[in-house]
PDB file of N, CA and C in Angstrom:
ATOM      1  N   UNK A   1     165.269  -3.282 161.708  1.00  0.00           N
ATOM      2  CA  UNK A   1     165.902  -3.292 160.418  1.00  0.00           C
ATOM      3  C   UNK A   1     164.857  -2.900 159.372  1.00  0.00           C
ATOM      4  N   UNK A   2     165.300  -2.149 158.195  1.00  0.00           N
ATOM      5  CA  UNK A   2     164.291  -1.911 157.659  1.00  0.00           C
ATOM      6  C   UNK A   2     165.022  -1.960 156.093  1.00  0.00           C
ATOM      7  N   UNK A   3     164.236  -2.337 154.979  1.00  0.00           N
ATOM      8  CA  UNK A   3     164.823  -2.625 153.627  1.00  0.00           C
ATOM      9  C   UNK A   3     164.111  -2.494 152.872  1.00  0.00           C
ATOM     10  N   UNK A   4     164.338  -2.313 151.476  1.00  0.00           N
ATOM     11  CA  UNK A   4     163.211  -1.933 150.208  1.00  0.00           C
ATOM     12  C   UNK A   4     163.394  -3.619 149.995  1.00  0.00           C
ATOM     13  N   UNK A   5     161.610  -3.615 149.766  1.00  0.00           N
ATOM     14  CA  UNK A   5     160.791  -4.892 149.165  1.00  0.00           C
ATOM     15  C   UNK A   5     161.583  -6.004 148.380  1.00  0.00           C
ATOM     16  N   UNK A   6     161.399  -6.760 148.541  1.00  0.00           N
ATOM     17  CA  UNK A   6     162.692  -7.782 148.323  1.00  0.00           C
ATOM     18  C   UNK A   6     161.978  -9.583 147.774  1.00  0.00           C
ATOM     19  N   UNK A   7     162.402 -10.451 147.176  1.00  0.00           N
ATOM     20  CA  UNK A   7     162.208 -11.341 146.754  1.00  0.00           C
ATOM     21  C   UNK A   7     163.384 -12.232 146.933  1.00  0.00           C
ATOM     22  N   UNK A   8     162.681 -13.602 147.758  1.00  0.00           N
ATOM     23  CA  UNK A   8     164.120 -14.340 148.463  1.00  0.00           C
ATOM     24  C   UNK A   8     163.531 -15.718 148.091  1.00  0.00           C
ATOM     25  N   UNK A   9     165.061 -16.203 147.100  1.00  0.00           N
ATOM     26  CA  UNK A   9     164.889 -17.513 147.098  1.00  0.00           C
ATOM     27  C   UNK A   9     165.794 -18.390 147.564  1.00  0.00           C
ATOM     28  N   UNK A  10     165.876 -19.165 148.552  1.00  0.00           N
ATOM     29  CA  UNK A  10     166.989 -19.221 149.470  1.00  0.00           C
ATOM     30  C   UNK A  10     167.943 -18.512 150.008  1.00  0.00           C
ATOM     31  N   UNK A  11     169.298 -18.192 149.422  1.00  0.00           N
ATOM     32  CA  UNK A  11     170.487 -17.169 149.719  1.00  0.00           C
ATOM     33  C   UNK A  11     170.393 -16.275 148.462  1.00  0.00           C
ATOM     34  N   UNK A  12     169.676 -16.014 147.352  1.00  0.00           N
ATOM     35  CA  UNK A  12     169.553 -15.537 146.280  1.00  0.00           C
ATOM     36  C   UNK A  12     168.239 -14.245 146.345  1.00  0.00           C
ATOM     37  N   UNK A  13     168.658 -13.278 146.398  1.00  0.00           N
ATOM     38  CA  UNK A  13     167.822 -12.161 146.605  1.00  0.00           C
ATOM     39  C   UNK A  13     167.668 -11.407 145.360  1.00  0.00           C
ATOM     40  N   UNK A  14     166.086 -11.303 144.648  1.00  0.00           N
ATOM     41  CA  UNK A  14     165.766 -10.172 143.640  1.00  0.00           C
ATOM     42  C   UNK A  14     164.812  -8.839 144.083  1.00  0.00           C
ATOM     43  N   UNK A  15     165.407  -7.936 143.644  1.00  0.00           N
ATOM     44  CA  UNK A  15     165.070  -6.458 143.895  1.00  0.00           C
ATOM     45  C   UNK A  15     164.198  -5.867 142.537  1.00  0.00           C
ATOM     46  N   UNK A  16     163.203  -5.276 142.817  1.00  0.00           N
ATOM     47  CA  UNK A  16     162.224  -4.535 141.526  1.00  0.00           C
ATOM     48  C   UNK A  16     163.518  -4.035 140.877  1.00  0.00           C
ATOM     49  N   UNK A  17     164.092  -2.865 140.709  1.00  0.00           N
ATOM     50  CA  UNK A  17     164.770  -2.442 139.853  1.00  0.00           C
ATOM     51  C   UNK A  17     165.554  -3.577 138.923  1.00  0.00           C
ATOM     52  N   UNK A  18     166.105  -5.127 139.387  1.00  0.00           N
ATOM     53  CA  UNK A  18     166.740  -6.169 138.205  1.00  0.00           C
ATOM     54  C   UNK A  18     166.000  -6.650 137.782  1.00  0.00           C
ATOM     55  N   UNK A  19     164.975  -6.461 137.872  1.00  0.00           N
ATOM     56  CA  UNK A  19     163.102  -7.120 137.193  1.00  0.00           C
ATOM     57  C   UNK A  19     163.290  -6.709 136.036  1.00  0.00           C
ATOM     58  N   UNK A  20     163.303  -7.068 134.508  1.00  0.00           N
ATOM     59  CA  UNK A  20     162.678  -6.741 133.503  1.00  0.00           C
ATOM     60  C   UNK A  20     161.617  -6.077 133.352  1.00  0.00           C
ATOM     61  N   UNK A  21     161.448  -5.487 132.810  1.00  0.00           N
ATOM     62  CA  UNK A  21     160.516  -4.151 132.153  1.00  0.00           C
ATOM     63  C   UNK A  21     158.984  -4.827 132.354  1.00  0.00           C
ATOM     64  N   UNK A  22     159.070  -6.035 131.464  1.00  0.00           N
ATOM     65  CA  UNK A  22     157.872  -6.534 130.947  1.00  0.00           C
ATOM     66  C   UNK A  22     157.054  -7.711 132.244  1.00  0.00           C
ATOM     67  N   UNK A  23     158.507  -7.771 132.842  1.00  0.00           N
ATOM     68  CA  UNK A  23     158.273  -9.047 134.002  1.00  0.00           C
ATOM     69  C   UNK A  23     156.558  -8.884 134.736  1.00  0.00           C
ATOM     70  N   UNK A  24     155.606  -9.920 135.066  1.00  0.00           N
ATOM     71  CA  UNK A  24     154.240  -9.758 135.350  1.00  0.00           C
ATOM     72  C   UNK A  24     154.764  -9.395 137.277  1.00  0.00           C
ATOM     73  N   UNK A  25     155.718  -9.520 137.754  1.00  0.00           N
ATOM     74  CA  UNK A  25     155.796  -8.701 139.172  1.00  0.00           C
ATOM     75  C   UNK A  25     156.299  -7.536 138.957  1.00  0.00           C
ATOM     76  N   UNK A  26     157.095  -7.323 138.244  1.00  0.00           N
ATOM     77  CA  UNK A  26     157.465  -5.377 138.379  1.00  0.00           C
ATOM     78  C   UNK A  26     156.607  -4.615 138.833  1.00  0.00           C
ATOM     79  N   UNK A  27     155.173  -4.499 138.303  1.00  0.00           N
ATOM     80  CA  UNK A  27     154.082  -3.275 138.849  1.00  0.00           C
ATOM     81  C   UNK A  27     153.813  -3.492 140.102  1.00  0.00           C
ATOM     82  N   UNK A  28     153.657  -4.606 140.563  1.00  0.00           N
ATOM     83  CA  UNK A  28     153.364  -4.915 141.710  1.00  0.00           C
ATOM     84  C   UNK A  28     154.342  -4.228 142.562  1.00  0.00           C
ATOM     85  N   UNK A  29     155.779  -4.916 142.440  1.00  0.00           N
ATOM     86  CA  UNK A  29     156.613  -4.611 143.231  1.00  0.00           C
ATOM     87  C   UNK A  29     156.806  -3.111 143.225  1.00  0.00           C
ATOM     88  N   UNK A  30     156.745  -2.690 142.426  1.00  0.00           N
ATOM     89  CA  UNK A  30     157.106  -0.920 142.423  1.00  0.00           C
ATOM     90  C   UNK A  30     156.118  -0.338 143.042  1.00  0.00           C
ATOM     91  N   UNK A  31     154.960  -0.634 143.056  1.00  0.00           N
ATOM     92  CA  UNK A  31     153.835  -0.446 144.189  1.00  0.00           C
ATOM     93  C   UNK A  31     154.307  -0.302 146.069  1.00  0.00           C
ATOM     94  N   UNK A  32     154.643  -1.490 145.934  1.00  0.00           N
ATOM     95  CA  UNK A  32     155.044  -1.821 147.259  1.00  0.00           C
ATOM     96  C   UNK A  32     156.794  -0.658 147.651  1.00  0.00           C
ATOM     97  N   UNK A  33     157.541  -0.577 146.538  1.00  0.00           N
ATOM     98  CA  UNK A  33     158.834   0.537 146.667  1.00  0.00           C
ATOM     99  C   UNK A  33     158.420   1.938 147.193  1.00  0.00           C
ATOM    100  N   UNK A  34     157.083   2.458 146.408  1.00  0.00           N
ATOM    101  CA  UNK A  34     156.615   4.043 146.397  1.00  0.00           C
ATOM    102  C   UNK A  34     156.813   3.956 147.729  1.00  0.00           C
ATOM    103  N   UNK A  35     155.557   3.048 148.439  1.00  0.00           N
ATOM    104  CA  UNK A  35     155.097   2.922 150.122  1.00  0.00           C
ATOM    105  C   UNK A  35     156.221   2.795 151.007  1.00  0.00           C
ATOM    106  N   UNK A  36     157.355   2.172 150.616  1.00  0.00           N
ATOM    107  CA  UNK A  36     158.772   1.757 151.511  1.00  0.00           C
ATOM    108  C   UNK A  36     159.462   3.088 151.298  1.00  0.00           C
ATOM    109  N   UNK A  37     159.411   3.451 150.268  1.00  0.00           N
ATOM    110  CA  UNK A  37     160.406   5.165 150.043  1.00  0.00           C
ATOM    111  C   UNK A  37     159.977   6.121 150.678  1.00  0.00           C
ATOM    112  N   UNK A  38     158.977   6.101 150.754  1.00  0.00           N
ATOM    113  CA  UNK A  38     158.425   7.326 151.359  1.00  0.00           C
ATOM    114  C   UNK A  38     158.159   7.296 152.837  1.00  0.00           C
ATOM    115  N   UNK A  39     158.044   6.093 153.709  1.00  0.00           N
ATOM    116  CA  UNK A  39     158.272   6.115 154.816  1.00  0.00           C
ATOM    117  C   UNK A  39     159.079   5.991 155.267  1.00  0.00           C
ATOM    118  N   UNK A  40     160.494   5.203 154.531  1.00  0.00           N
ATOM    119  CA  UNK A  40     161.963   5.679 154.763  1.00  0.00           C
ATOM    120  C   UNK A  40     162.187   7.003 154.591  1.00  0.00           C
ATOM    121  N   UNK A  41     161.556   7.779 154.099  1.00  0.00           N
ATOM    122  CA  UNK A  41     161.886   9.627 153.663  1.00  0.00           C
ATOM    123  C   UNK A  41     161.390  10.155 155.173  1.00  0.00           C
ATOM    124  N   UNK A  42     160.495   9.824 155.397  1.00  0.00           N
ATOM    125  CA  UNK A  42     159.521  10.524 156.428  1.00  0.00           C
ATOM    126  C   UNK A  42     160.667  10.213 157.906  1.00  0.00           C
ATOM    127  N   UNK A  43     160.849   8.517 157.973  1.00  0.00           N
ATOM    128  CA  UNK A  43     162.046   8.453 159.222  1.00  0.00           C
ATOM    129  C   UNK A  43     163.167   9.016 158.944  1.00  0.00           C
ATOM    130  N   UNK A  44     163.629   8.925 157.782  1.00  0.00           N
ATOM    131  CA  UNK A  44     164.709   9.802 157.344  1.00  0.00           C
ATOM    132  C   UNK A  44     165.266  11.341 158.250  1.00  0.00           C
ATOM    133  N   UNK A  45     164.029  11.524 157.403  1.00  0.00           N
ATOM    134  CA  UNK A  45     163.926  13.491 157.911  1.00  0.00           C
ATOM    135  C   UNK A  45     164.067  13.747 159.872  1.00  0.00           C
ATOM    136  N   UNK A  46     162.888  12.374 160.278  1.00  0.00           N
ATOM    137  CA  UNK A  46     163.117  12.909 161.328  1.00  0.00           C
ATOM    138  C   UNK A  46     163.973  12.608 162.066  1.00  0.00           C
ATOM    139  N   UNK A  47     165.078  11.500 161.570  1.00  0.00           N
ATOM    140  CA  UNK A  47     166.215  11.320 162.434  1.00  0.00           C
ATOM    141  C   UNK A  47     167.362  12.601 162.163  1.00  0.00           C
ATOM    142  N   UNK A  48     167.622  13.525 161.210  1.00  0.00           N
ATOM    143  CA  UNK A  48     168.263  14.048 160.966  1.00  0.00           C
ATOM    144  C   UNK A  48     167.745  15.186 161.494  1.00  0.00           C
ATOM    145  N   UNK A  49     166.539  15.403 161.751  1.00  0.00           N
ATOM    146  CA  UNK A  49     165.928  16.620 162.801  1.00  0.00           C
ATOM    147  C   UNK A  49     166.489  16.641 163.980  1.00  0.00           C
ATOM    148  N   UNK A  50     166.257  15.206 164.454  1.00  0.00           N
ATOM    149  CA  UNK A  50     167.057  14.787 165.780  1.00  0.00           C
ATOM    150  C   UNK A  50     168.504  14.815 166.542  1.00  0.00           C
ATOM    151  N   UNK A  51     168.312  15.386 167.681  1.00  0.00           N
ATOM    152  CA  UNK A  51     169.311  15.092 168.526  1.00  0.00           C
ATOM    153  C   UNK A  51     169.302  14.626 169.545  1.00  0.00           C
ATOM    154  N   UNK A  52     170.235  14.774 170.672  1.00  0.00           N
ATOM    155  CA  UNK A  52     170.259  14.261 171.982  1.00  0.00           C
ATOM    156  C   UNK A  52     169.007  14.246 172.632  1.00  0.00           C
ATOM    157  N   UNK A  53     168.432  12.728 172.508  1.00  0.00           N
ATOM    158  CA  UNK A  53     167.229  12.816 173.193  1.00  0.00           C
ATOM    159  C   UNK A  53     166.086  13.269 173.155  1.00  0.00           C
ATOM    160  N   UNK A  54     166.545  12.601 171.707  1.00  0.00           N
ATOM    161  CA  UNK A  54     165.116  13.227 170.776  1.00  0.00           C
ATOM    162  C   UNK A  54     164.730  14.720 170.639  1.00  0.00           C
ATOM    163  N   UNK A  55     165.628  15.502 171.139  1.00  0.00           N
ATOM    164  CA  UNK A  55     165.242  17.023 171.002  1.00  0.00           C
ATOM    165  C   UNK A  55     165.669  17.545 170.001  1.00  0.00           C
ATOM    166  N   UNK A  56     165.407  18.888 168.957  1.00  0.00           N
ATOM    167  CA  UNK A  56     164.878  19.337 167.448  1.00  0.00           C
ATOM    168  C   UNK A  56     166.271  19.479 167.152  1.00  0.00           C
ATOM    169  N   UNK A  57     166.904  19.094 166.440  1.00  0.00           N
ATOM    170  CA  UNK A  57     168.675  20.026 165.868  1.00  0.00           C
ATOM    171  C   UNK A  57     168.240  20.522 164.443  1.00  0.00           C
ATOM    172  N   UNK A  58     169.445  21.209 164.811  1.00  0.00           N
ATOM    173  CA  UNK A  58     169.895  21.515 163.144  1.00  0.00           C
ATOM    174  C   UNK A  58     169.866  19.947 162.386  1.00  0.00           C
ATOM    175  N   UNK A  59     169.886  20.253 161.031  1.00  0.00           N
ATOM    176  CA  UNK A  59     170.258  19.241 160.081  1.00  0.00           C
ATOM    177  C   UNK A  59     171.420  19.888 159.403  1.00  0.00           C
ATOM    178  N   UNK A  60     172.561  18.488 159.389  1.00  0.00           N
ATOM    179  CA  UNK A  60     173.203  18.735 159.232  1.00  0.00           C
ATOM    180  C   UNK A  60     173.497  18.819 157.539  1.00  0.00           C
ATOM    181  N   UNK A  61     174.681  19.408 156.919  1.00  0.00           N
ATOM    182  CA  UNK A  61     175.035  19.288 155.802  1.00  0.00           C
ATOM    183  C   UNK A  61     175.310  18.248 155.378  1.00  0.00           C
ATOM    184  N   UNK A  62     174.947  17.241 154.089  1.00  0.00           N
ATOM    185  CA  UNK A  62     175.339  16.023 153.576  1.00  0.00           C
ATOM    186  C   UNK A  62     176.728  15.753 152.856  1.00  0.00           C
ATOM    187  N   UNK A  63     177.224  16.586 152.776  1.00  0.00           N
ATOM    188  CA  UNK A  63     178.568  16.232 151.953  1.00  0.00           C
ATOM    189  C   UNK A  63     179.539  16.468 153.236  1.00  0.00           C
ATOM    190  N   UNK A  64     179.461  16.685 154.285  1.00  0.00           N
ATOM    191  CA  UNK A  64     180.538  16.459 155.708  1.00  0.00           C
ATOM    192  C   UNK A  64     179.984  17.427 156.736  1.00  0.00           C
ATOM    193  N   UNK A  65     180.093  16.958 157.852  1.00  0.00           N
ATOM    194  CA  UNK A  65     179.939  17.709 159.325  1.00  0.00           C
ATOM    195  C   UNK A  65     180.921  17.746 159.932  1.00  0.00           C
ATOM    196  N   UNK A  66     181.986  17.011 159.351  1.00  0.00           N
ATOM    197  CA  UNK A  66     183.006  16.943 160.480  1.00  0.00           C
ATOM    198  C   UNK A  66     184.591  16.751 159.612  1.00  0.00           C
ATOM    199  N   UNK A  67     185.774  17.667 160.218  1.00  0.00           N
ATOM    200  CA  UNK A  67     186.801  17.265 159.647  1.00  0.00           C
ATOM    201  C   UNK A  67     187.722  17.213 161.127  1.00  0.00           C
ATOM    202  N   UNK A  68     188.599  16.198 160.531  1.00  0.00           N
ATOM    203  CA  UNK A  68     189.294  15.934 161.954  1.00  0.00           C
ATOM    204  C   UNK A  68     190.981  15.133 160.802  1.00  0.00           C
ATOM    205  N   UNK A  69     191.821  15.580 161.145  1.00  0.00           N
ATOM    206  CA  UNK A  69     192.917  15.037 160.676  1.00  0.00           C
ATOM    207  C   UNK A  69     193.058  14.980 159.410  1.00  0.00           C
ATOM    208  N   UNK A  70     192.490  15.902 158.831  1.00  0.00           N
ATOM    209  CA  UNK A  70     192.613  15.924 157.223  1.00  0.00           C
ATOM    210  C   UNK A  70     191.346  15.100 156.554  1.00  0.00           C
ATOM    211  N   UNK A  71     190.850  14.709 157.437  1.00  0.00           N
ATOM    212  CA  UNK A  71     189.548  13.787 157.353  1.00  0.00           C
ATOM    213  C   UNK A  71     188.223  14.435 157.030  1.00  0.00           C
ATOM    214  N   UNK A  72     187.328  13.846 155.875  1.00  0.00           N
ATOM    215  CA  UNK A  72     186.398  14.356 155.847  1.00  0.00           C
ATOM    216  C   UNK A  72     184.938  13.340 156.324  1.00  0.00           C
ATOM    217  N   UNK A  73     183.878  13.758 157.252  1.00  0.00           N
ATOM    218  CA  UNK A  73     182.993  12.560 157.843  1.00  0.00           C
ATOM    219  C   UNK A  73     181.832  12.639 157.443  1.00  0.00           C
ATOM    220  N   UNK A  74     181.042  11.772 156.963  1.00  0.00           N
ATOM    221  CA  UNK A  74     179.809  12.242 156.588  1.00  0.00           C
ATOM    222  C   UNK A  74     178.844  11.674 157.777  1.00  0.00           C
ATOM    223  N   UNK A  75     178.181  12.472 158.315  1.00  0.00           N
ATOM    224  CA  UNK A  75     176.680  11.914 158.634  1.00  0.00           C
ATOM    225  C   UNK A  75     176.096  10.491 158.462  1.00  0.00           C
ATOM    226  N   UNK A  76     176.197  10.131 159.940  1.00  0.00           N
ATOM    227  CA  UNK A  76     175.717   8.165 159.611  1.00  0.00           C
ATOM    228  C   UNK A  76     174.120   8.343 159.260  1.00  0.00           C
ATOM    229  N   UNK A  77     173.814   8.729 159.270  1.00  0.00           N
ATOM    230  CA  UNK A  77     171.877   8.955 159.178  1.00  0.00           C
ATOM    231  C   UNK A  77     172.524   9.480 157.181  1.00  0.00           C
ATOM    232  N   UNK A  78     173.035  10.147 156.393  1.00  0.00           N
ATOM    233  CA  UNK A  78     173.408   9.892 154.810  1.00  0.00           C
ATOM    234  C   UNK A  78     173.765   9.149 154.201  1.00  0.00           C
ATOM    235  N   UNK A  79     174.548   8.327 155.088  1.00  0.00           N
ATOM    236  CA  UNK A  79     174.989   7.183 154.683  1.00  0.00           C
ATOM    237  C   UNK A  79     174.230   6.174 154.596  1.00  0.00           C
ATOM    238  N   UNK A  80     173.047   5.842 155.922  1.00  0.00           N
ATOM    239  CA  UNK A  80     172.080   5.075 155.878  1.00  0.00           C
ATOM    240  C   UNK A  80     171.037   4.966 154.583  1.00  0.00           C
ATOM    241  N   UNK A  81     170.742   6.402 154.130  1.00  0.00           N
ATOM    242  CA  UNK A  81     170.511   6.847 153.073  1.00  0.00           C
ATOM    243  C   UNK A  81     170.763   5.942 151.959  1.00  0.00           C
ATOM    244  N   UNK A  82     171.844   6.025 151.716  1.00  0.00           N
ATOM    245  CA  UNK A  82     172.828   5.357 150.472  1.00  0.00           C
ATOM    246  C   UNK A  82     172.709   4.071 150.576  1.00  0.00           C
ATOM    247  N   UNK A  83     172.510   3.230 151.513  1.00  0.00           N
ATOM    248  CA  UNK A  83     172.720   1.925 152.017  1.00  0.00           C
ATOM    249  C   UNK A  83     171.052   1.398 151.593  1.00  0.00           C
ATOM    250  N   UNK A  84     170.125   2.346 152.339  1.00  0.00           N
ATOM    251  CA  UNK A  84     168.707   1.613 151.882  1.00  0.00           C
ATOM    252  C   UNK A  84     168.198   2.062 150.504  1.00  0.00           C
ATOM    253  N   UNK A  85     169.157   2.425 149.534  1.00  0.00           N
ATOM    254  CA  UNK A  85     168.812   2.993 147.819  1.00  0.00           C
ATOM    255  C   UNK A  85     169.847   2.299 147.247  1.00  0.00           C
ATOM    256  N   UNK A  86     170.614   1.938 148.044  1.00  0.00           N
ATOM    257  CA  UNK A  86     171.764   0.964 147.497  1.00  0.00           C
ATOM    258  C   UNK A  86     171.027  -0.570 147.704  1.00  0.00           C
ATOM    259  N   UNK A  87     169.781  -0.754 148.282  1.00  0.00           N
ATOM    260  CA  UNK A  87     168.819  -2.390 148.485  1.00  0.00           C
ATOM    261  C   UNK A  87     169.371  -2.525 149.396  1.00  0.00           C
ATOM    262  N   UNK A  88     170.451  -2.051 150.090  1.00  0.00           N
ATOM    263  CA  UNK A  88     171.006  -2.862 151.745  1.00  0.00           C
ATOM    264  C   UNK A  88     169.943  -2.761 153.152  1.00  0.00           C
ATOM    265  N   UNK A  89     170.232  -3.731 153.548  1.00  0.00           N
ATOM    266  CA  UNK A  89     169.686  -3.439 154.952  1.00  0.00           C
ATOM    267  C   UNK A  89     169.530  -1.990 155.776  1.00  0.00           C
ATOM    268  N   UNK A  90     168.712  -1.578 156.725  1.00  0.00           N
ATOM    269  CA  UNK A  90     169.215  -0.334 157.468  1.00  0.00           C
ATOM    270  C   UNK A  90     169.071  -0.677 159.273  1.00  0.00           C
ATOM    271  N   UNK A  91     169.649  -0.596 159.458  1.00  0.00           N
ATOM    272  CA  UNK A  91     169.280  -0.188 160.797  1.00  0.00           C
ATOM    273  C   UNK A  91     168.847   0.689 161.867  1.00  0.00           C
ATOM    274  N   UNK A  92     168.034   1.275 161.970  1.00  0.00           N
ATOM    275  CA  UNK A  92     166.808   2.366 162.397  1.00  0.00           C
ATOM    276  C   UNK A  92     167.247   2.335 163.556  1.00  0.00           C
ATOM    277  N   UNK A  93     167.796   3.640 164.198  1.00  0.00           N
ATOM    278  CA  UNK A  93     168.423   3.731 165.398  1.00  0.00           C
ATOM    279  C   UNK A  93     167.098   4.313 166.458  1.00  0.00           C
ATOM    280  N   UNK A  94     166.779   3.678 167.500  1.00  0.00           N
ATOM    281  CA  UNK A  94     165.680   3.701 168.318  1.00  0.00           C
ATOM    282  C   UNK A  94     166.212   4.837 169.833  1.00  0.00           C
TER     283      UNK A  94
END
């Protein structure tokens, strides 16, 4: 599982971005975001390089790869995307 830098006080979770401007952890924490973004970018890229068995694919287009029944699908590796910039959890497919 992997998640941007996080502050837990019991069931109550704070994220750098609801930090106040002036707050004495913001710099800190945004420190620690650069380092989490960018190695989420780096797994990012290379899961979307990836295919069957770890061998090189295309990357696919982000706004749909797939239509099926009038249906439009996006890419679970974009969505993951959205989920770890959205502060959610990710799950890093091995």
């Amino acid at each position: 599982m992997y998640h941007r830098p996080r502050l837990g006080e019991g069931l109550y979770i704070c994220f750098t971005d609801e930090m106040d401007d002036g707050h004495v952890l913001k710099a800190h924490f945004e420190k620690k975001f650069k380092l989490f973004d960018l190695l989420f970018e780096e797994m990012y890229l290379r899961m979307l390089a990836s295919g069957n068995e770890g061998q090189p694919a295309a990357v696919p287009e982000e706004a749909k790869i797939h239509e099926q029944n009038g249906l439009s699908y996006r890419h679970a590796i974009y969505r993951m995307r959205d989920s770890y910039y959205g502060n959610q959890d990710c799950l890093i497919p091995v």
